[in-house]
C-alpha atoms as a PDB file:
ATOM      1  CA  UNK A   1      -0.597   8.629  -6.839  1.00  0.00           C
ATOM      2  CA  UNK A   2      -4.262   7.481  -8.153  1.00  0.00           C
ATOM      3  CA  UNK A   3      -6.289   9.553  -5.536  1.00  0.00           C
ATOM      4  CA  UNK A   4      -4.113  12.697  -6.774  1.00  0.00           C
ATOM      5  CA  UNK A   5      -4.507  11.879 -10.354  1.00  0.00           C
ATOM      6  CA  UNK A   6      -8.141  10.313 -10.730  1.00  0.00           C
ATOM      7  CA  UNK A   7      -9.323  12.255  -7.618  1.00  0.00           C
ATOM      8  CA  UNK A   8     -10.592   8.759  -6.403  1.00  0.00           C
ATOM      9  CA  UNK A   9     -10.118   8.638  -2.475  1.00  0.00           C
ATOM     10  CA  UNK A  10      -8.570  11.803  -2.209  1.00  0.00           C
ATOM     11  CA  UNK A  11     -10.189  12.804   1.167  1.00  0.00           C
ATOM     12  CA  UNK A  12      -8.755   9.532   2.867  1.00  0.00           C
ATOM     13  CA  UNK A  13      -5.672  10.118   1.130  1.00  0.00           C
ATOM     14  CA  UNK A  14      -5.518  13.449   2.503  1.00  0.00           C
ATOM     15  CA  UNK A  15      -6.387  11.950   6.213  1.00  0.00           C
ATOM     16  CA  UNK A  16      -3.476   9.454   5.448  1.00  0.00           C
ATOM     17  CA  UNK A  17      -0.984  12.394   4.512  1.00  0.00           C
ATOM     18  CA  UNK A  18      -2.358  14.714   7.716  1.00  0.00           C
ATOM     19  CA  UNK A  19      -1.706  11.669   9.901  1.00  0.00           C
ATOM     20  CA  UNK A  20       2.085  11.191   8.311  1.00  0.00           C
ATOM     21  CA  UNK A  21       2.459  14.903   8.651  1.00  0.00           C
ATOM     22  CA  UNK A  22       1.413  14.742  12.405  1.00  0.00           C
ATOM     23  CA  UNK A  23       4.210  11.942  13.051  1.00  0.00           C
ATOM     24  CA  UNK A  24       6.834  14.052  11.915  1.00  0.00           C
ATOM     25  CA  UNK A  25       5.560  16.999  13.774  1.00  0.00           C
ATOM     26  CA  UNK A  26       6.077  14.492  16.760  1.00  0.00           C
ATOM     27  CA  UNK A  27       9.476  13.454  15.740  1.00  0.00           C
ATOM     28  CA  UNK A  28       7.639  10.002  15.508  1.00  0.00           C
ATOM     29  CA  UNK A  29       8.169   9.225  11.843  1.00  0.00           C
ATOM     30  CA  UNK A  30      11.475   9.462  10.277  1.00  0.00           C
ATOM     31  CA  UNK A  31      12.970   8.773   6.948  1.00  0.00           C
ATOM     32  CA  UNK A  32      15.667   6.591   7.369  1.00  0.00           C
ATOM     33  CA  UNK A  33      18.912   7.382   5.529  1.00  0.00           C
ATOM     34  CA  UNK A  34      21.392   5.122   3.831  1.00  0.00           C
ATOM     35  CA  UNK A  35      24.708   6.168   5.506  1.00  0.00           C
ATOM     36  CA  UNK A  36      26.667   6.801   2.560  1.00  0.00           C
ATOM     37  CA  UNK A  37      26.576   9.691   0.953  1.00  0.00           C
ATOM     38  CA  UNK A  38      27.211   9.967  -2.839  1.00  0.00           C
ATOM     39  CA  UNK A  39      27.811  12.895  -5.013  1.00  0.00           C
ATOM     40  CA  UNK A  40      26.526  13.738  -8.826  1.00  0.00           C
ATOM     41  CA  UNK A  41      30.560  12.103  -9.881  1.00  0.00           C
ATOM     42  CA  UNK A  42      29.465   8.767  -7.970  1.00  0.00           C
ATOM     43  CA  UNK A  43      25.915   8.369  -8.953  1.00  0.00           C
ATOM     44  CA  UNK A  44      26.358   5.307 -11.110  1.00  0.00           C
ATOM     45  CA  UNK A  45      27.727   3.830  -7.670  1.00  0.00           C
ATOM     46  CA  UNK A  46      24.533   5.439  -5.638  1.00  0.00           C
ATOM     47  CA  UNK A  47      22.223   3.905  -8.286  1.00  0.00           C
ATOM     48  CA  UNK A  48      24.356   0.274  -7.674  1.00  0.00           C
ATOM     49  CA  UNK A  49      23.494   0.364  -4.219  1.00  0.00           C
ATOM     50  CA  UNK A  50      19.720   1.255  -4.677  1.00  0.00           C
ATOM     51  CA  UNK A  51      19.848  -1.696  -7.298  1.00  0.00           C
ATOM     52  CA  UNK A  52      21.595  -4.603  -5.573  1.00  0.00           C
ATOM     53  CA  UNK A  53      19.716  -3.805  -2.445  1.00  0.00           C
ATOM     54  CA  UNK A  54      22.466  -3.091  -0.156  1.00  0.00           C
ATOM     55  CA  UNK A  55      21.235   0.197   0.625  1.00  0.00           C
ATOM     56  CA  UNK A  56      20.068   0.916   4.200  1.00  0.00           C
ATOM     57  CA  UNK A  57      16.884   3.065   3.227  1.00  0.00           C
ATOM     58  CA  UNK A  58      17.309   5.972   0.781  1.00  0.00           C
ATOM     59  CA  UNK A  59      20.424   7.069  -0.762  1.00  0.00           C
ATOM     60  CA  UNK A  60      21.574  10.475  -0.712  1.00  0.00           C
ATOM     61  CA  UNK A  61      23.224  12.158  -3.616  1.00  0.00           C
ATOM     62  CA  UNK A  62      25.074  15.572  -2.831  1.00  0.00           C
ATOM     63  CA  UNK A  63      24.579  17.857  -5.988  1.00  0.00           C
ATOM     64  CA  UNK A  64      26.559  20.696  -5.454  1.00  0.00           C
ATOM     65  CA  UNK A  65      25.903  24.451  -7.866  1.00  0.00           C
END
């Protein structure tokens, strides 16, 4: 977040992001998803999971209009 705020290293910062954006172009960089899926009535459960550290990579919370 410094290089975007402070404009400090932004150009390698960019280089970093166009390198990231190439590997998903690739299907070479992923996210990986926690594979339960919460929604806004089970958040307090979601956040639990994030907290304790027995999430498997990022939680997904449904939020539904």
């Amino acid at each position: 977040m410094l290089p975007m705020l402070t404009g400090r290293g932004r150009e390698h910062h960019g280089e970093i992001l166009r390198e990231a954006a190439a590997l998903v172009d690739e299907g070479k960089l992923r996210p990986l998803l926690d594979g339960t899926r919460y929604t806004l009535a089970d958040v307090a459960d979601a956040h639990r999971s994030v907290e304790s550290g027995t999430a498997d990579g990022k939680v997904v919370v449904d939020v539904e209009p």
